[in-house]
PDB file of N, CA and C in Angstrom:
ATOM      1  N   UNK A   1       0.841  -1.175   0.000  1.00  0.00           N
ATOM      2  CA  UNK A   1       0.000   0.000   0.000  1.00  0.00           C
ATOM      3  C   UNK A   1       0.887   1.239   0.000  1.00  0.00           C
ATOM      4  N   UNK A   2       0.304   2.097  -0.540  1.00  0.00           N
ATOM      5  CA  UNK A   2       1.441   3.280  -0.778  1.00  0.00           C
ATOM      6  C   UNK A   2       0.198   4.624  -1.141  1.00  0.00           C
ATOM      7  N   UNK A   3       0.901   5.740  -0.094  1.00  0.00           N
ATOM      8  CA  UNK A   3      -0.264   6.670  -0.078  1.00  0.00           C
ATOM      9  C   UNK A   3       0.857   7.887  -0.436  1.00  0.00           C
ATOM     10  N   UNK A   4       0.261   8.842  -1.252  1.00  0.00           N
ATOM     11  CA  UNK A   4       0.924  10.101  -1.785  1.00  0.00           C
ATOM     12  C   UNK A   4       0.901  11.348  -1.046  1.00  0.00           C
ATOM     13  N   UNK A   5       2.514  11.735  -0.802  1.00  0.00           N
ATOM     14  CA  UNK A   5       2.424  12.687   0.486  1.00  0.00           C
ATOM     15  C   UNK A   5       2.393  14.381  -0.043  1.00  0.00           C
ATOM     16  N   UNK A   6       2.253  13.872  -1.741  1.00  0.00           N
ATOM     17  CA  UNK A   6       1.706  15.849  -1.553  1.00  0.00           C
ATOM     18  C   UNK A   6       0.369  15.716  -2.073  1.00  0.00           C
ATOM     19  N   UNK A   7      -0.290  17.068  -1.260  1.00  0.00           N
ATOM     20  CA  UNK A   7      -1.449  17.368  -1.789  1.00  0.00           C
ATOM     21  C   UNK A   7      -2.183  16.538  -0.385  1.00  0.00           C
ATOM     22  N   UNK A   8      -3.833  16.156  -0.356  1.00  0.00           N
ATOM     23  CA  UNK A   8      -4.159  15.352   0.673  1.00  0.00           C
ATOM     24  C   UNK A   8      -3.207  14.030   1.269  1.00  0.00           C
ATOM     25  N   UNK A   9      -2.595  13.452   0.607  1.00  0.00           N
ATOM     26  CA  UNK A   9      -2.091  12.068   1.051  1.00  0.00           C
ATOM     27  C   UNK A   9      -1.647  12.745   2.670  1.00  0.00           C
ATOM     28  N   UNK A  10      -0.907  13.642   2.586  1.00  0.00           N
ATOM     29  CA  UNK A  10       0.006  14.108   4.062  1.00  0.00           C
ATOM     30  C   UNK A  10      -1.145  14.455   4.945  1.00  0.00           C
ATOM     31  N   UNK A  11      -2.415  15.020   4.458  1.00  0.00           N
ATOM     32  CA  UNK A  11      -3.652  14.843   5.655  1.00  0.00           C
ATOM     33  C   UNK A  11      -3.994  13.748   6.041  1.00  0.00           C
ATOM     34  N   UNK A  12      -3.911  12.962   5.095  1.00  0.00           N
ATOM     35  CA  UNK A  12      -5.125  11.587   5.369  1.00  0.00           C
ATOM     36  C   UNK A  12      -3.973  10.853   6.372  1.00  0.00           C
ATOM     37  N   UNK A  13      -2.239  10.966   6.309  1.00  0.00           N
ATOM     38  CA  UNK A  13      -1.633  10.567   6.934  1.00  0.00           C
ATOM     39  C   UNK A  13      -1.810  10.615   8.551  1.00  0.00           C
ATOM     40  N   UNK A  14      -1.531  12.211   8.726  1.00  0.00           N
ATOM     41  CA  UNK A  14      -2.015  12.582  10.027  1.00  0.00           C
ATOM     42  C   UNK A  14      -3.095  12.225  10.876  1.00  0.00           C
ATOM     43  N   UNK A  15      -4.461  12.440   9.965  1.00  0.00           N
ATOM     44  CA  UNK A  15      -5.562  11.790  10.343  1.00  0.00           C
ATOM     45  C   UNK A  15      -5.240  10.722  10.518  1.00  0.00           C
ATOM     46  N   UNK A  16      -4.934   9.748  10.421  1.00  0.00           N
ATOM     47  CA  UNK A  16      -5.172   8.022   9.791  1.00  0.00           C
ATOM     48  C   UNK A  16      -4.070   8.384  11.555  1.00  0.00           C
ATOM     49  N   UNK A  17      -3.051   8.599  11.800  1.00  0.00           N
ATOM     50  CA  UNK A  17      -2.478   8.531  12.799  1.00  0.00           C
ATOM     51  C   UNK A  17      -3.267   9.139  14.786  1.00  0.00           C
ATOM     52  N   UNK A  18      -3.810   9.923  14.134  1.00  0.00           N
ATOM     53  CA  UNK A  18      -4.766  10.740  15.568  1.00  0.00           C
ATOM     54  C   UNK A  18      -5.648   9.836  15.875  1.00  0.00           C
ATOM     55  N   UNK A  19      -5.906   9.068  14.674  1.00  0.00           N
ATOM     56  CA  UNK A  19      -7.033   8.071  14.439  1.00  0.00           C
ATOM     57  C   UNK A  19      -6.587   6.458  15.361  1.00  0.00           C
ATOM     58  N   UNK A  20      -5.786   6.185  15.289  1.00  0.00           N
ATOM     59  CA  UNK A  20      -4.966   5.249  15.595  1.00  0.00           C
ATOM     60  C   UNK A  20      -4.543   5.706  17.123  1.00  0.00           C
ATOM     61  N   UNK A  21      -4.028   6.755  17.557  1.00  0.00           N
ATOM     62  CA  UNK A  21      -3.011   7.152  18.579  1.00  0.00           C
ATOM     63  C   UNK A  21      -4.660   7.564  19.638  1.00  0.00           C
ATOM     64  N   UNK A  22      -5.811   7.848  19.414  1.00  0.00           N
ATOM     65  CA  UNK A  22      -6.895   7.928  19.939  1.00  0.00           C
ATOM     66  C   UNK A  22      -7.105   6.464  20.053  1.00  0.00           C
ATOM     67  N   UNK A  23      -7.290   6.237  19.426  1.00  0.00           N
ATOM     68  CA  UNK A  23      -8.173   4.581  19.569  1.00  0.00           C
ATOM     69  C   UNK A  23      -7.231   4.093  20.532  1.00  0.00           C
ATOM     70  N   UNK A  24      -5.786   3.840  20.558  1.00  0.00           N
ATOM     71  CA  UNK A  24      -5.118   3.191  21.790  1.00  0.00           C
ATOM     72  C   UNK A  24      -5.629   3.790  23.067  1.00  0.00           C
ATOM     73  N   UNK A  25      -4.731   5.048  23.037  1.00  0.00           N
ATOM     74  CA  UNK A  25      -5.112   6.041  24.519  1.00  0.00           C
ATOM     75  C   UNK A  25      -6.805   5.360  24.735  1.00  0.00           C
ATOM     76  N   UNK A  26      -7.910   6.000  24.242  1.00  0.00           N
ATOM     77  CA  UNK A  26      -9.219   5.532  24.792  1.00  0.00           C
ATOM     78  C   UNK A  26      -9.352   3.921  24.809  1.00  0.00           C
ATOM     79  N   UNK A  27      -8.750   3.302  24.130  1.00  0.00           N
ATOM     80  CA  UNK A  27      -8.868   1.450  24.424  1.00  0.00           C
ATOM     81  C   UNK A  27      -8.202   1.474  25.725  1.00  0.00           C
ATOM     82  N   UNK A  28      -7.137   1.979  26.061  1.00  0.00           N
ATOM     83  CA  UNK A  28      -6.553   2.068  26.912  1.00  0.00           C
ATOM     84  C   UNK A  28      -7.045   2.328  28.396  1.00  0.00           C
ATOM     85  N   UNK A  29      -7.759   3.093  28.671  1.00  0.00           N
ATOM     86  CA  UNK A  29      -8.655   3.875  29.527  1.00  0.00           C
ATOM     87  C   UNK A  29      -9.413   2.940  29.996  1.00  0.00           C
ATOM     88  N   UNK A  30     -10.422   2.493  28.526  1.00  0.00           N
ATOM     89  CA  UNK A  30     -11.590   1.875  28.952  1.00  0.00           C
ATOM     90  C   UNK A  30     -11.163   0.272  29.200  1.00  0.00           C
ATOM     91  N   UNK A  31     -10.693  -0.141  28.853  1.00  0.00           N
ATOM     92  CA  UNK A  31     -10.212  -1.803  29.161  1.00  0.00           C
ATOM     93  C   UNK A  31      -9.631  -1.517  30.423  1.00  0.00           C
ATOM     94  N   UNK A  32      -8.840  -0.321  31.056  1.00  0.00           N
ATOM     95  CA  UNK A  32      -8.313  -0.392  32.585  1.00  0.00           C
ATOM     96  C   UNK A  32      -9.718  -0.133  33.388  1.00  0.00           C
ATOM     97  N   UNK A  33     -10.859   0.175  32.926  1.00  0.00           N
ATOM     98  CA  UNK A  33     -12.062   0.490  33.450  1.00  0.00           C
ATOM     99  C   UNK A  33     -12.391  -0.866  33.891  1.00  0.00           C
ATOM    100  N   UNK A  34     -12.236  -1.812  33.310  1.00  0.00           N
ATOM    101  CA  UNK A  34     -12.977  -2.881  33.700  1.00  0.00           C
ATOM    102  C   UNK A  34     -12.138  -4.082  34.569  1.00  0.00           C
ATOM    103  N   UNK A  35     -10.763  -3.504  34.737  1.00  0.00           N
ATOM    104  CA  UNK A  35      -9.718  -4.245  35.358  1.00  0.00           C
ATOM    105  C   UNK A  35     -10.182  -4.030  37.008  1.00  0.00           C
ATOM    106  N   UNK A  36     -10.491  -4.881  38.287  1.00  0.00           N
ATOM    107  CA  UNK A  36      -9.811  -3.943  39.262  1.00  0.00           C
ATOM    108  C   UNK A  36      -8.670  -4.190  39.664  1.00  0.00           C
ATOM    109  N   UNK A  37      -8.332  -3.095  39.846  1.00  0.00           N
ATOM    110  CA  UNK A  37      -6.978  -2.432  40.450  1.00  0.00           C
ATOM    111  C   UNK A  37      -6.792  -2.820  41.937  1.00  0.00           C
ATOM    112  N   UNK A  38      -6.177  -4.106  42.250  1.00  0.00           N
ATOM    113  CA  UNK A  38      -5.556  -4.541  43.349  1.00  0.00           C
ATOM    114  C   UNK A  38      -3.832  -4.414  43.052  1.00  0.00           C
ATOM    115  N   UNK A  39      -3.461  -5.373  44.200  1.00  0.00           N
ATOM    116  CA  UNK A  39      -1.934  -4.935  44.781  1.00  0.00           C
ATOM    117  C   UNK A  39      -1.411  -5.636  43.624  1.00  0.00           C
ATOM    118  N   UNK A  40      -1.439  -6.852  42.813  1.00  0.00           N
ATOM    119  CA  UNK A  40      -0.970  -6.804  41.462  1.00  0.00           C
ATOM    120  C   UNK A  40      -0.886  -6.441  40.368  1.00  0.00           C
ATOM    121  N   UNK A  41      -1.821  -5.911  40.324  1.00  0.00           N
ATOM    122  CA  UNK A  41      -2.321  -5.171  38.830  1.00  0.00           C
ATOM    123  C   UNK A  41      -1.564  -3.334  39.147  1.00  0.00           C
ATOM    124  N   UNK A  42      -1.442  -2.820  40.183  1.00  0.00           N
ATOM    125  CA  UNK A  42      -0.764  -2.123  41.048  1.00  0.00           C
ATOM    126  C   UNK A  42       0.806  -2.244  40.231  1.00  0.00           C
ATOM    127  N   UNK A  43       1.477  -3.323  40.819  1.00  0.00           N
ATOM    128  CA  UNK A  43       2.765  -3.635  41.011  1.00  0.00           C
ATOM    129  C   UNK A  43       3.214  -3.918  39.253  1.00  0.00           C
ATOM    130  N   UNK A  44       2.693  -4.359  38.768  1.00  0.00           N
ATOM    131  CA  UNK A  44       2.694  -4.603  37.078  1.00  0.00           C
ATOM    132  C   UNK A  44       2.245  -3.384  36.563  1.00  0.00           C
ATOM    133  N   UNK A  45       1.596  -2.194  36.827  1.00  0.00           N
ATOM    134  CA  UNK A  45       1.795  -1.143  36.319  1.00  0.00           C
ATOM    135  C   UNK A  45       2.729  -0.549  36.369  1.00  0.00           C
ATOM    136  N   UNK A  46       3.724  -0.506  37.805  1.00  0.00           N
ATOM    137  CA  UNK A  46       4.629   0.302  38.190  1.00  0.00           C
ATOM    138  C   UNK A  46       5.990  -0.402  37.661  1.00  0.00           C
ATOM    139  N   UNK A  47       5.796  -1.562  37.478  1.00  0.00           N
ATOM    140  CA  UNK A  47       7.061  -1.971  36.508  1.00  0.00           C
ATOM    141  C   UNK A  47       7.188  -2.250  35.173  1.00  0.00           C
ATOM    142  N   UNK A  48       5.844  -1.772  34.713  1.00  0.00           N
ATOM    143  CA  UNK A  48       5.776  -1.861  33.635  1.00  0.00           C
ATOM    144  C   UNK A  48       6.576  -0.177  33.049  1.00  0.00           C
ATOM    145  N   UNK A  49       6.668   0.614  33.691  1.00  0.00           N
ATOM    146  CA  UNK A  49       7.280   2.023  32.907  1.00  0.00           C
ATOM    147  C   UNK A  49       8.453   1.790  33.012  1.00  0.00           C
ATOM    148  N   UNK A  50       9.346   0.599  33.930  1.00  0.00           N
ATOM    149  CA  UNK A  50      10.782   0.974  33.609  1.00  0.00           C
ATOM    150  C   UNK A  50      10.960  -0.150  32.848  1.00  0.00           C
ATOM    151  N   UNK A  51      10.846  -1.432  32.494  1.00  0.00           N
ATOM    152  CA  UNK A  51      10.342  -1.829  31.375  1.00  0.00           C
ATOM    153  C   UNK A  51      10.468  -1.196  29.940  1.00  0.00           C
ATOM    154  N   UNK A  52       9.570  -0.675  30.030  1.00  0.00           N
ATOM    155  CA  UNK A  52       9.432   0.676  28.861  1.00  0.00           C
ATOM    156  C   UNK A  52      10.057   1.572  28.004  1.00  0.00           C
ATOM    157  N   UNK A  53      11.080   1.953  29.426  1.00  0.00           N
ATOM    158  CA  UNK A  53      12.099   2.915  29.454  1.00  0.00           C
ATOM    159  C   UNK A  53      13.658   1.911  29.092  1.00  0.00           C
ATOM    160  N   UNK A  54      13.394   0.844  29.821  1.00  0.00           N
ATOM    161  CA  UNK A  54      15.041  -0.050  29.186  1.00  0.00           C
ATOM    162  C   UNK A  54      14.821  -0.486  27.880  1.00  0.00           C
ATOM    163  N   UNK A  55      13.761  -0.601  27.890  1.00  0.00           N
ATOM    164  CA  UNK A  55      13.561  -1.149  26.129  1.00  0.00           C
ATOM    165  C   UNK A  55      13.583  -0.347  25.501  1.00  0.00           C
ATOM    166  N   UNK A  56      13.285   0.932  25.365  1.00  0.00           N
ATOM    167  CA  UNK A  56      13.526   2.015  24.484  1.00  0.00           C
ATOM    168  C   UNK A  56      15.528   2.176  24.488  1.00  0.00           C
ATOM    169  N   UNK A  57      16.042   2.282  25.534  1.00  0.00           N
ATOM    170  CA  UNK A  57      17.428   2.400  25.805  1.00  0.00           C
ATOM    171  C   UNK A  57      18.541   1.511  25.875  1.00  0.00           C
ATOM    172  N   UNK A  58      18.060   0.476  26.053  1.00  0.00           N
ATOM    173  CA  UNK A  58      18.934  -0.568  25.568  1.00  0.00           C
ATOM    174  C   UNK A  58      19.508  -1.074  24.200  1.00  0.00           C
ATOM    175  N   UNK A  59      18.700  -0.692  23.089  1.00  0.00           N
ATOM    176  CA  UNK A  59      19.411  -0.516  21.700  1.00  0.00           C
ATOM    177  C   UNK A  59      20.175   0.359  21.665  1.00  0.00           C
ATOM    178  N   UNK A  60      19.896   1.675  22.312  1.00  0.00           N
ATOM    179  CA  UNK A  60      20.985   2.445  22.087  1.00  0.00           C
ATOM    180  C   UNK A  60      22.265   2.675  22.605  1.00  0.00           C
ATOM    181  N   UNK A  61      21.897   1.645  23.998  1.00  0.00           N
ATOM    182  CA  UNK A  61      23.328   1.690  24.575  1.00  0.00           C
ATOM    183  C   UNK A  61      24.314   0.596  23.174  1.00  0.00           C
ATOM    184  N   UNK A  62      23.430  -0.521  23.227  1.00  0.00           N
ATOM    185  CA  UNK A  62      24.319  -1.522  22.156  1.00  0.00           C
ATOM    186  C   UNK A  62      24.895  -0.788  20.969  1.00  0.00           C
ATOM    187  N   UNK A  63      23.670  -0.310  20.394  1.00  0.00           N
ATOM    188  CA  UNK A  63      23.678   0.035  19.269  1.00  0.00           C
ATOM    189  C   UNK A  63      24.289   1.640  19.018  1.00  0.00           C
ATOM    190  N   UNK A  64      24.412   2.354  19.822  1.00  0.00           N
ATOM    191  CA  UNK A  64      24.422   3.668  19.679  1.00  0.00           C
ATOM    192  C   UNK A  64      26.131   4.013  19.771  1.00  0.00           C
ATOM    193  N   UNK A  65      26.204   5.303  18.957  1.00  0.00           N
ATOM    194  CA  UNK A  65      27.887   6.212  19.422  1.00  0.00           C
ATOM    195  C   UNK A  65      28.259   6.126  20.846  1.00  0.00           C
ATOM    196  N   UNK A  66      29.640   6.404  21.061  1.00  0.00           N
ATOM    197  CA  UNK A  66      29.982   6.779  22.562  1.00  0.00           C
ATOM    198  C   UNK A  66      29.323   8.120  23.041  1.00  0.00           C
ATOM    199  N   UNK A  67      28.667   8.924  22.090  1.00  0.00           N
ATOM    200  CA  UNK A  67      27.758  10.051  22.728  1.00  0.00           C
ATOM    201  C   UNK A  67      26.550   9.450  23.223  1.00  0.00           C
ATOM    202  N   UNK A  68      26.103   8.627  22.397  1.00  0.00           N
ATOM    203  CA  UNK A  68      24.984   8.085  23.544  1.00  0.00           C
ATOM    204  C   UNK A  68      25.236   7.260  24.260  1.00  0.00           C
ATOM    205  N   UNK A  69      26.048   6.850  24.559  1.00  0.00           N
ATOM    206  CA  UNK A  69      26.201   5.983  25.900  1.00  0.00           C
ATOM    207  C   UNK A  69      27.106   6.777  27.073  1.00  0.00           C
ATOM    208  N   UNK A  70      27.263   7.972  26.901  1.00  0.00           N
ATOM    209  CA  UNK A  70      28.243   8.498  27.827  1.00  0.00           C
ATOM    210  C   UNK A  70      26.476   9.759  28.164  1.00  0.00           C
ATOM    211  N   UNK A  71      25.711   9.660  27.284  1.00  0.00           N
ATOM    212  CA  UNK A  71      24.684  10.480  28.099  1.00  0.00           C
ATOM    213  C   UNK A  71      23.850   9.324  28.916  1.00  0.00           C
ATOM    214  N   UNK A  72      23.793   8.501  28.547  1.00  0.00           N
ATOM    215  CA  UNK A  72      22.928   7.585  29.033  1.00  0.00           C
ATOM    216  C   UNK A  72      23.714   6.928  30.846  1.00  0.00           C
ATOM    217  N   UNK A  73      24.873   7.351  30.491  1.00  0.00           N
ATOM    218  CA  UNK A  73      25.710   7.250  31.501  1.00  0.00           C
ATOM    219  C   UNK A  73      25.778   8.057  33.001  1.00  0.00           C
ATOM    220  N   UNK A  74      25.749   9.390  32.218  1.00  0.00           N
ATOM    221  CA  UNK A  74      25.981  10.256  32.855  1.00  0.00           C
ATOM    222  C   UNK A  74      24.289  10.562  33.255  1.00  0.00           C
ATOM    223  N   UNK A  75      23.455  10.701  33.097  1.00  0.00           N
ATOM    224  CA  UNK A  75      22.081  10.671  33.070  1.00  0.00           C
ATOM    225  C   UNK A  75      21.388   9.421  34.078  1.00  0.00           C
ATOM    226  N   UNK A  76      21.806   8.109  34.339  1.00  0.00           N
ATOM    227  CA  UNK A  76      21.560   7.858  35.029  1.00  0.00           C
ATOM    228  C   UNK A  76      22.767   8.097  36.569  1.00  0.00           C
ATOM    229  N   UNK A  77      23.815   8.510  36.132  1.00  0.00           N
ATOM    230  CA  UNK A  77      24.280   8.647  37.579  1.00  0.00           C
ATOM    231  C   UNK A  77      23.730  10.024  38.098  1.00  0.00           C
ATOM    232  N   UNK A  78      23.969  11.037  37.251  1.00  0.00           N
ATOM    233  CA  UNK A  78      22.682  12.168  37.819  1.00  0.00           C
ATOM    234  C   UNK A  78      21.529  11.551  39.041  1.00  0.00           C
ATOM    235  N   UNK A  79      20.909  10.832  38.274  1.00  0.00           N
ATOM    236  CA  UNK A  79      19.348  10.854  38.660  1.00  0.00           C
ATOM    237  C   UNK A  79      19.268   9.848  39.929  1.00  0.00           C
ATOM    238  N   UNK A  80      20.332   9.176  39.619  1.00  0.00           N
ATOM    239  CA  UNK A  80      20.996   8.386  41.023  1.00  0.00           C
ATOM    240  C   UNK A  80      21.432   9.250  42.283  1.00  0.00           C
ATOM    241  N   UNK A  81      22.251  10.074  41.732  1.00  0.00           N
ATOM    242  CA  UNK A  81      22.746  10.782  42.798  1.00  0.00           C
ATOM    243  C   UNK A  81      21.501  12.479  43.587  1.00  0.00           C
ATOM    244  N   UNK A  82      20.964  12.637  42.174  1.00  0.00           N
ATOM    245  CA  UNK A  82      20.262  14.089  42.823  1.00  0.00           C
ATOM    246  C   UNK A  82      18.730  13.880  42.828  1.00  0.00           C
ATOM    247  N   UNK A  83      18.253  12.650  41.891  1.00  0.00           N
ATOM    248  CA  UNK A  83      16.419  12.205  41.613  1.00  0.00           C
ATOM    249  C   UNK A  83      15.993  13.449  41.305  1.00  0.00           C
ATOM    250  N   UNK A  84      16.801  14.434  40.531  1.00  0.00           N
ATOM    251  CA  UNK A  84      16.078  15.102  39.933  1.00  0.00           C
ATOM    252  C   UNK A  84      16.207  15.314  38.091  1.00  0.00           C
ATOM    253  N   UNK A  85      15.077  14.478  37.781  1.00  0.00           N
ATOM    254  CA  UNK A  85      14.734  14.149  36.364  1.00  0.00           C
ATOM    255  C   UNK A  85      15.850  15.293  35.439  1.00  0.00           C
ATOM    256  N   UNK A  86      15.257  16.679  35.880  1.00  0.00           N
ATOM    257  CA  UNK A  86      15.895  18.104  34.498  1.00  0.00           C
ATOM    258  C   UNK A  86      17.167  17.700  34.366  1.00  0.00           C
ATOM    259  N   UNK A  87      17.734  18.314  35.917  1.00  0.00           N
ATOM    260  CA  UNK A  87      19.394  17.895  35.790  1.00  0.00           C
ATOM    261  C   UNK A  87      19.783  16.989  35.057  1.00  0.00           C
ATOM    262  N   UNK A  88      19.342  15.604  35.387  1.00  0.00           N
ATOM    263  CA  UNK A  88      19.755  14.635  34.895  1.00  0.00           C
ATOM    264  C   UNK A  88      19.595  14.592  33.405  1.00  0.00           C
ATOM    265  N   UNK A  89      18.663  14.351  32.699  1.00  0.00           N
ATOM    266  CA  UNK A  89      18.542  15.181  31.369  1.00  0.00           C
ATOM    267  C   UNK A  89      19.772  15.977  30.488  1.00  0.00           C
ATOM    268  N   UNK A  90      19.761  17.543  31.493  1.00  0.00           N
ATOM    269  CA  UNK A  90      20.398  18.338  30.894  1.00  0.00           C
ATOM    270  C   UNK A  90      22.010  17.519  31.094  1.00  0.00           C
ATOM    271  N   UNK A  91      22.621  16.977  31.729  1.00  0.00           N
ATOM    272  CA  UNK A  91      23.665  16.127  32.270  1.00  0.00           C
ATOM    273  C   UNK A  91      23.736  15.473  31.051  1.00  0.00           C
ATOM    274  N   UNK A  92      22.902  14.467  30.512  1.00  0.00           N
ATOM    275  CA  UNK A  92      22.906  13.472  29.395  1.00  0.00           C
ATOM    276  C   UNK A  92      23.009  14.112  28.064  1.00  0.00           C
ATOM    277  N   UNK A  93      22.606  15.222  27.757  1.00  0.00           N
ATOM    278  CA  UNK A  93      22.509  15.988  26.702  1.00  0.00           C
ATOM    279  C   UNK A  93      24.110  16.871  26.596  1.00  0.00           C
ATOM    280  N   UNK A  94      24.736  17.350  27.827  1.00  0.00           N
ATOM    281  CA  UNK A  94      25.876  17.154  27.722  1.00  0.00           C
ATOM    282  C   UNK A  94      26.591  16.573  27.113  1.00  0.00           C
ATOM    283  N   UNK A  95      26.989  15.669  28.465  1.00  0.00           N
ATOM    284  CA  UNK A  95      27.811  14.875  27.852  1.00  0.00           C
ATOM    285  C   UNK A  95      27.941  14.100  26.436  1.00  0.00           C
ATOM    286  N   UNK A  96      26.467  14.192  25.813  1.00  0.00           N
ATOM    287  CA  UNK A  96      26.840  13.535  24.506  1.00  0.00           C
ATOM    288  C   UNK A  96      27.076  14.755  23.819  1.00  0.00           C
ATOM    289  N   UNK A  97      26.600  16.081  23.699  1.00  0.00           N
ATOM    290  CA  UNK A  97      27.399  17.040  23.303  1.00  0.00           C
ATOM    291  C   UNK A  97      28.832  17.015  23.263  1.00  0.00           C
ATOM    292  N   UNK A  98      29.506  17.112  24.327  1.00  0.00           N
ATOM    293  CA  UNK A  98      30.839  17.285  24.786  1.00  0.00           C
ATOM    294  C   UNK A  98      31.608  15.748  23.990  1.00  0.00           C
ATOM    295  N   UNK A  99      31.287  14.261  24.556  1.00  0.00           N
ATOM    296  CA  UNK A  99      31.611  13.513  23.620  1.00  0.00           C
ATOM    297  C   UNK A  99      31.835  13.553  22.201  1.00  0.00           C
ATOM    298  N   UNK A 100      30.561  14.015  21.357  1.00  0.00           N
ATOM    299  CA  UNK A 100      30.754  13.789  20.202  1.00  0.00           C
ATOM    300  C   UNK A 100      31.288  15.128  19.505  1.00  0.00           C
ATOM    301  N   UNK A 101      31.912  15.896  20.132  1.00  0.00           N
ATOM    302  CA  UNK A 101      32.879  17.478  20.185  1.00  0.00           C
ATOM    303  C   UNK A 101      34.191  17.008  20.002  1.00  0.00           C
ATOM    304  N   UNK A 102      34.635  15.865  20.599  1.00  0.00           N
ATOM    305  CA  UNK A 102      35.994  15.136  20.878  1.00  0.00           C
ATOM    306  C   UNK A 102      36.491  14.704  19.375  1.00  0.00           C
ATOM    307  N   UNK A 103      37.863  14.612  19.107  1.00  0.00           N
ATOM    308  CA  UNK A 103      38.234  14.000  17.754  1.00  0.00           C
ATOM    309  C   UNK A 103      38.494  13.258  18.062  1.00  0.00           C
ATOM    310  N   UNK A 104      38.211  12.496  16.736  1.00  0.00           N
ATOM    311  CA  UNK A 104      38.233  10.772  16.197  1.00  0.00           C
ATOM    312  C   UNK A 104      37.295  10.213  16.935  1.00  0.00           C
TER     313      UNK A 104
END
């Protein structure tokens, strides 16, 4: 399937996506509507975001430059040491700045 991105195609794209990115979020909602929420369903939510978060970051440690792994580095020892999210952030964005500044 192949849709044409000048002219409408690039609307119907967007749409076709709000369309999609709605339907999760509200499936989402309403299927937790009918769950109840005890001490497991609890505990599997709350590990389900770091989960989330290593799986998004773990390719990039493998896979990624020494700029991203020296932010990813430096970003979690931040957030280790101060638990405050910005810093830590701005720390990671650093250092891969400053890394990939370095020659060779």
């Amino acid at each position: 399937m192949s849709i044409e991105t000048a002219g409408w195609g690039t609307l119907v794209l967007v749409l076709a996506m709000m369309i999609v990115t709605l339907a999760t979020r509200w499936g989402g909602v309403f299927v937790m509507s009918l769950v109840p929420v005890g001490h497991r369903v609890k505990r599997f939510i709350d590990g389900m975001s770091g989960s989330v978060l290593v799986a998004l970051l773990a390719p990039m440690a493998v896979a990624g430059d020494n700029g991203a792994r020296a932010a990813l580095l430096v970003t979690a020892v931040f957030m280790l040491l101060t638990r405050k999210p910005l810093l830590a952030i701005t720390g990671g964005i650093l250092a891969a700045a400053l890394v990939r500044q370095l020659p060779g």
